[in-house]
Protein backbone atom coordinates (compact mmCIF):
# COMPACT_ATOMS: atom_id res chain seq x y z
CA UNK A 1 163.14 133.70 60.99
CA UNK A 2 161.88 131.23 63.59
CA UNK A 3 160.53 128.25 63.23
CA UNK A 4 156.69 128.22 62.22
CA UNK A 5 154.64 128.32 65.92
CA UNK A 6 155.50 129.58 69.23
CA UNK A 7 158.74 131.00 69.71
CA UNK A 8 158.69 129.49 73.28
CA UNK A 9 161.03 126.62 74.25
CA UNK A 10 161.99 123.89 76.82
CA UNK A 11 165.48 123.72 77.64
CA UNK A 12 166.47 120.06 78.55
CA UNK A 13 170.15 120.56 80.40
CA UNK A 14 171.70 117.00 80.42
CA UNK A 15 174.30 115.91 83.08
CA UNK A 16 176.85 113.94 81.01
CA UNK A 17 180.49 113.76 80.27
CA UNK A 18 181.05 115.47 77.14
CA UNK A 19 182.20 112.33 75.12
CA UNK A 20 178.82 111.28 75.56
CA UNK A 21 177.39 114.45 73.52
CA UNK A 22 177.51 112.97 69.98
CA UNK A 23 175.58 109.57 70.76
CA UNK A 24 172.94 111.30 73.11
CA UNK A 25 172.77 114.03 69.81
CA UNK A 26 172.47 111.09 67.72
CA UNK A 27 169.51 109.43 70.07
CA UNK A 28 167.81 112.60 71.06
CA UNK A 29 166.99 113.33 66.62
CA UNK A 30 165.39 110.29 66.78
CA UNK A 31 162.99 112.05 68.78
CA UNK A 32 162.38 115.44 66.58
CA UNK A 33 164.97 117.12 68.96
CA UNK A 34 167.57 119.04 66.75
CA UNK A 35 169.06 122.46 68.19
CA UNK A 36 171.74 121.30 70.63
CA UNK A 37 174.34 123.65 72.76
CA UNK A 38 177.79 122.13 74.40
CA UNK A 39 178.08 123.39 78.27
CA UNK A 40 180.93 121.90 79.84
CA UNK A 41 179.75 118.59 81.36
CA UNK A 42 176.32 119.46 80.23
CA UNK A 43 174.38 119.20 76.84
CA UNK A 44 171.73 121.72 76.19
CA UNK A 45 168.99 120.03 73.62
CA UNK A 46 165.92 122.27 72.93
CA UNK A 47 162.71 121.63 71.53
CA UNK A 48 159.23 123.72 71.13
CA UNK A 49 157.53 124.59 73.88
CA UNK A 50 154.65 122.60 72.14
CA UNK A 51 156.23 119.71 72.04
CA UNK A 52 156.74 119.10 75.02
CA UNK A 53 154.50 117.17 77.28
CA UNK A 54 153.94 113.73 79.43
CA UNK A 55 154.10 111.45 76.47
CA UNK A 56 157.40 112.96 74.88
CA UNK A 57 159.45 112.98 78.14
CA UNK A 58 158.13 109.55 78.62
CA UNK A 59 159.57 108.72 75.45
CA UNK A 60 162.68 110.42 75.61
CA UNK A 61 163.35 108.99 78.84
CA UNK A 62 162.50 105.46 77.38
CA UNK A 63 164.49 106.15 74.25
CA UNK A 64 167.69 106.93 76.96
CA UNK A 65 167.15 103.91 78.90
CA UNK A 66 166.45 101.43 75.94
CA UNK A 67 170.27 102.74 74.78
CA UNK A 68 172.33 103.76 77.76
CA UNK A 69 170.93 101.31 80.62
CA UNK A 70 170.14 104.31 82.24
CA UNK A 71 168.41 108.00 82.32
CA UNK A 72 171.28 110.68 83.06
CA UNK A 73 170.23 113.70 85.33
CA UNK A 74 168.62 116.51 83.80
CA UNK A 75 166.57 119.42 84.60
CA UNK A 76 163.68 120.46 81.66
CA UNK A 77 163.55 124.35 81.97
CA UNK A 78 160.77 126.44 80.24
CA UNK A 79 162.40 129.41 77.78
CA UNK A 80 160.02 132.42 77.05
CA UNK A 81 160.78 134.04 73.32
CA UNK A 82 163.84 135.12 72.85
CA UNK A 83 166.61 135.98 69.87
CA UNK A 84 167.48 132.26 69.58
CA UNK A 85 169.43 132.89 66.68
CA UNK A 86 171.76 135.66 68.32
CA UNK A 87 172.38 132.93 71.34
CA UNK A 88 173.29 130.12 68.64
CA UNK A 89 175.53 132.55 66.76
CA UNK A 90 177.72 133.46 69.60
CA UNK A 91 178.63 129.46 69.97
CA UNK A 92 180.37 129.55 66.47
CA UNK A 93 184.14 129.79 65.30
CA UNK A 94 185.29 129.00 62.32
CA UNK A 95 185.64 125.56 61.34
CA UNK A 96 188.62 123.87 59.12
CA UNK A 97 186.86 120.85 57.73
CA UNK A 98 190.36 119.80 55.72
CA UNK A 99 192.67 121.44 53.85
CA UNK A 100 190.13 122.06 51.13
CA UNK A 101 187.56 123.08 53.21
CA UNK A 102 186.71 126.41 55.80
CA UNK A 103 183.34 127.17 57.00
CA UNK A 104 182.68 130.29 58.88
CA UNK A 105 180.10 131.87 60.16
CA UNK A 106 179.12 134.54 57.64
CA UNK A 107 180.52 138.21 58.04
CA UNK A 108 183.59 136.69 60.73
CA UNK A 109 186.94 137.33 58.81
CA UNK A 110 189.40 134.58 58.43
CA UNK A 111 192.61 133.68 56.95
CA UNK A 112 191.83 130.61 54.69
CA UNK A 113 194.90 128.70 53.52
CA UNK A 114 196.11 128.91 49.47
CA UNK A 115 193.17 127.34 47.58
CA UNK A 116 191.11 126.39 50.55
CA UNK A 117 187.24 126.81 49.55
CA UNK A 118 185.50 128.88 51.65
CA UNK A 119 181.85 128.32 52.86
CA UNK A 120 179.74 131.33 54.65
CA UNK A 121 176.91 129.72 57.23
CA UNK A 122 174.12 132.17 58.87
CA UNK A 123 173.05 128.52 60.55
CA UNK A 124 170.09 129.81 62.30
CA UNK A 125 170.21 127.08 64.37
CA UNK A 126 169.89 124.89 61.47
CA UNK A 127 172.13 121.54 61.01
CA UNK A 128 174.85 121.72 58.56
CA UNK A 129 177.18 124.10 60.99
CA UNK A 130 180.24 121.89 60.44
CA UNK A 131 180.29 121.46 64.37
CA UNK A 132 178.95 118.01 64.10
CA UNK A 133 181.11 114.94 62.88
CA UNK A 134 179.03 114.21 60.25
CA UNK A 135 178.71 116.98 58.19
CA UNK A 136 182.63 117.17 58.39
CA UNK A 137 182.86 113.27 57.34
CA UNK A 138 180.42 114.05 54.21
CA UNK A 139 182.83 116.91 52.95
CA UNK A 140 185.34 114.95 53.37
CA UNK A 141 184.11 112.51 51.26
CA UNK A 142 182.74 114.89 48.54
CA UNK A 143 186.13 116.47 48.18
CA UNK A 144 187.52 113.33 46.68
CA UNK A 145 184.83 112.93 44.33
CA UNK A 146 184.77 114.02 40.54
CA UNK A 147 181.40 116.21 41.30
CA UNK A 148 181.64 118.00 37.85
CA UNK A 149 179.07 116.15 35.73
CA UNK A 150 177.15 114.48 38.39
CA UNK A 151 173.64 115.02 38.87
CA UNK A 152 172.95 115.59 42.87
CA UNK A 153 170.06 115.30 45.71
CA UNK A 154 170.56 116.52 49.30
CA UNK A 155 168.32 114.98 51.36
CA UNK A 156 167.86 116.56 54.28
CA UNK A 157 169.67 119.80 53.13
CA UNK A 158 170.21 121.47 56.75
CA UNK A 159 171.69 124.47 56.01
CA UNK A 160 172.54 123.77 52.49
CA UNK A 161 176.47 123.33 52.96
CA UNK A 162 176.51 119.94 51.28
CA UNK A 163 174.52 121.26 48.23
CA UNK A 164 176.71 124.83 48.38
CA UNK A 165 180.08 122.45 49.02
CA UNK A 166 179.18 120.42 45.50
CA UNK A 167 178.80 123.50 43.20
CA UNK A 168 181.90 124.79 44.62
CA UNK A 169 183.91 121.49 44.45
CA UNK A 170 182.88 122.20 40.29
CA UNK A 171 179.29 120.45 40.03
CA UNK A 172 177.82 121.85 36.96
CA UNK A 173 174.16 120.45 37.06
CA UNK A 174 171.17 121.48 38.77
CA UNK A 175 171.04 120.51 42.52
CA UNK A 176 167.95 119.62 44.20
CA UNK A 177 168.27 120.07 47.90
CA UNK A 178 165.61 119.22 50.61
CA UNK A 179 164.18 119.07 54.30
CA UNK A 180 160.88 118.76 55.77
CA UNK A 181 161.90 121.60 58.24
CA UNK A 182 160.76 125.27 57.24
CA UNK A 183 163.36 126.96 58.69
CA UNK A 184 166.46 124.69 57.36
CA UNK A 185 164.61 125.20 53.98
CA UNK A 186 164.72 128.77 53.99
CA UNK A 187 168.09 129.18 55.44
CA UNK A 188 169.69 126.98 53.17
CA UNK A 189 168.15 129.46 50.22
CA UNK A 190 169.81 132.24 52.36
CA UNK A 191 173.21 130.64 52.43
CA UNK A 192 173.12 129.03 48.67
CA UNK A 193 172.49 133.03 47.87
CA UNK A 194 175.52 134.41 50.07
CA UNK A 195 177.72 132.16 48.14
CA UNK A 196 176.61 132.42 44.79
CA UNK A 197 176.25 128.65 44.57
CA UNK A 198 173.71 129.00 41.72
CA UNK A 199 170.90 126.73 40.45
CA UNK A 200 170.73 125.40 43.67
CA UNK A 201 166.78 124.08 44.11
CA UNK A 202 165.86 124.18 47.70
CA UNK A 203 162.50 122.55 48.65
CA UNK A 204 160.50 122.10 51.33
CA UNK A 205 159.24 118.74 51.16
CA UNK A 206 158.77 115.45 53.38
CA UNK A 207 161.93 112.96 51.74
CA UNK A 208 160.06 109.90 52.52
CA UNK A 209 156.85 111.19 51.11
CA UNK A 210 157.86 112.70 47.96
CA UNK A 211 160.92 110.60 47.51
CA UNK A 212 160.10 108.39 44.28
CA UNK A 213 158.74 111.49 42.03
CA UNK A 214 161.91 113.09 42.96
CA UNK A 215 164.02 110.01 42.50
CA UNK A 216 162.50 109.80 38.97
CA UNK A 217 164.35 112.60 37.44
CA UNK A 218 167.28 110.97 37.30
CA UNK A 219 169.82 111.35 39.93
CA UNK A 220 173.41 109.96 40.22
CA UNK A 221 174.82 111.11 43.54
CA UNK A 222 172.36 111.23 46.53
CA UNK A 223 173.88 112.47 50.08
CA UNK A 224 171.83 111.62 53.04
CA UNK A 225 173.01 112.80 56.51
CA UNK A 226 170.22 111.91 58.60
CA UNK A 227 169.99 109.57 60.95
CA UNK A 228 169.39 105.51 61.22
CA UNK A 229 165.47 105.07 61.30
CA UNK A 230 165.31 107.46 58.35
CA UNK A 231 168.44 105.79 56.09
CA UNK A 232 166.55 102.50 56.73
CA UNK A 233 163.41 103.48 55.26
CA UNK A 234 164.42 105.38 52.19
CA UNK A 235 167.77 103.43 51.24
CA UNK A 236 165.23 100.38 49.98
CA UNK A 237 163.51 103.62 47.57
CA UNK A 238 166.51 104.19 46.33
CA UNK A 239 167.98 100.82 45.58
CA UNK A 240 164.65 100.77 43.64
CA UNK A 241 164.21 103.80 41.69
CA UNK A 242 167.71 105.54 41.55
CA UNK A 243 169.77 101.87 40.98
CA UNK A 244 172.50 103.27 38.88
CA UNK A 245 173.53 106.15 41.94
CA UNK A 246 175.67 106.46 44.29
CA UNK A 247 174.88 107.32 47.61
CA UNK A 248 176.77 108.87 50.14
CA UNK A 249 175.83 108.91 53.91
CA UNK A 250 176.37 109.73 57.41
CA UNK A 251 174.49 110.21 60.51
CA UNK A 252 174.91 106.81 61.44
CA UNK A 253 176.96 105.91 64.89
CA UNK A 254 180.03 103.47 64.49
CA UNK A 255 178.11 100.82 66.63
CA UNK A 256 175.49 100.81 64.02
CA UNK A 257 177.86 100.00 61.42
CA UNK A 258 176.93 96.11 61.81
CA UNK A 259 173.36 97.29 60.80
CA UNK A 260 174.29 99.52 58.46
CA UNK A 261 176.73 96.37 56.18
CA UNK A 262 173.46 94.08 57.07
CA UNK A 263 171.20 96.63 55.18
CA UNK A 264 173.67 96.74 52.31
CA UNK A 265 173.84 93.51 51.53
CA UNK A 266 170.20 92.69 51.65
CA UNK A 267 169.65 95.74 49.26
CA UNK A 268 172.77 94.71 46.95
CA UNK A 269 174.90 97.40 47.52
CA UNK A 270 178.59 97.43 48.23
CA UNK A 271 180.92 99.33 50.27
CA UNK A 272 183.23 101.80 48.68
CA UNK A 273 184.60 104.11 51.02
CA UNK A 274 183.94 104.12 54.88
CA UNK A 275 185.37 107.10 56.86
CA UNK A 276 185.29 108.06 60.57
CA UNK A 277 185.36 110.60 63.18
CA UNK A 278 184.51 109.82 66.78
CA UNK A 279 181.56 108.18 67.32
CA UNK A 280 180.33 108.44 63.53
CA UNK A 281 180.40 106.63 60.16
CA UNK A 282 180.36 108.21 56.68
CA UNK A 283 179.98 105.41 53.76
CA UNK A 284 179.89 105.76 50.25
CA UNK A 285 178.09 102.74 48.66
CA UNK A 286 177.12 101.70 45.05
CA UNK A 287 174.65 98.75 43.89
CA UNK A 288 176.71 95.35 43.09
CA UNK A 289 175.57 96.18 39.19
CA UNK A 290 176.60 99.60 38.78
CA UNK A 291 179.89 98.58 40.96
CA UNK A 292 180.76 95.65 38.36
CA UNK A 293 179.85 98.18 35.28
């Protein structure tokens, strides 16, 4: 299924070198961009046709400027309808996260190693692939956790890997997983079913909007992978309604990790585990209470 609207897009194909692709990724969310292809020296971002006007290439290009010190070459191309999903598929291999961890693209045979879990994605273009850095940083993390008797929120769900990767890993509690984007929603219900991850509760709802009545039930482990602007807004709900849980993120470029300790310690939480890969950050944090209890 395609995402709710036209099924028309606008290719932007970006001229850089390709260890530039994961902070131009990182700067080109903040702008409601999120299906990206890697093409040699170029990086393929697409976004609705209706998206796409005077005032959002004017703000891209700002966005680009404001971070970089300059706008890369690029060429915006206009896509008529097409099987999307098909092209995104063909992109994928398998991907060994760790030792514990193999995601695969779902019907692709593989040869995982003795006890390594095994995750099937039908990504539908979807985040949550295990292509990007920061969905491999998260599992990471969550594979050293006790998940058994936590209670857990994904925010920003994707394609449901992080929520699938818990109940696998041994959670035993209901999961509530979320995004505000219909077609992440629906594919992570499609994936949570083609690995029997069960009692798995996949909304669609806004996190920032909906976040407190949520929060309320009584959660102990939140993951966020999203990105800066939406960690700094919500973190503060958190600290605030949820002060007992942990909370485990990514999403957040190493450059921003100054930001990232300042926000911390104005919100009382401490550091427990920082990992990285390239140009991103994963951090598990706890408030200074629940760290001391």
């Amino acid at each position: 299924m395609l995402p709710t609207g036209t099924h028309n897009y606008i290719e932007l194909a970006i001229t850089i070198a390709p260890a530039l692709f994961e902070p131009y990724i990182a700067i080109l969310s903040e702008e409601g961009i999120e299906y990206f292809l890697e093409d040699d020296d170029r990086l393929l971002a697409y976004l609705p046709e209706s998206l796409w006007n005077e005032d959002k290439e004017f703000a891209v290009r700002s966005l680009l400027e404001e971070t970089f010190g300059s706008v890369p070459p690029y060429r915006a191309s206009f896509m008529a309808d097409r099987n999307w999903n098909a092209e995104w598929e063909a992109h994928l291999q398998p991907i060994e996260i760790s030792d514990r961890f193999l995601i695969v693209q779902k019907n692709k045979e593989v040869s995982p190693k003795p006890g390594q879990i095994v995750i099937e994605i039908n990504p539908k273009m979807s985040f949550g692939t295990g292509y990007h850095a920061t969905t491999r940083l998260m599992l990471r993390q969550m594979e050293n956790l006790d998940l058994q008797d936590r209670k857990i929120m994904d925010i920003g769900t994707g394609t449901g890997v992080l929520a699938i990767a818990s109940r696998k890993l041994g959670n035993r509690h209901p999961i509530l997983a979320f995004d505000n984007n219909a077609w992440a929603a629906e594919n992570a219900v499609e994936n949570a079913e083609e690995n029997d991850a069960a009692d798995i509760r996949i909304e669609l709802i806004d996190a920032e909007e909906e976040l407190v009545k949520n929060l309320r039930e009584g959660y102990d482990l939140i993951l966020a992978n999203i990105n800066k602007n939406v960690i700094d807004r919500i973190l503060p709900v958190i600290r605030n309604y949820a002060s007992e849980a942990d909370v485990l993120l990514s999403g957040i470029l190493v450059y921003d990790e100054p930001w990232l300790k300042k926000l911390l310690k104005r919100l009382g939480y401490v550091n427990i585990k920082t990992i990285y890969e390239d140009e991103w950050l994963s951090s598990l944090v706890r408030t200074e209470t629940a760290a001391k209890s």
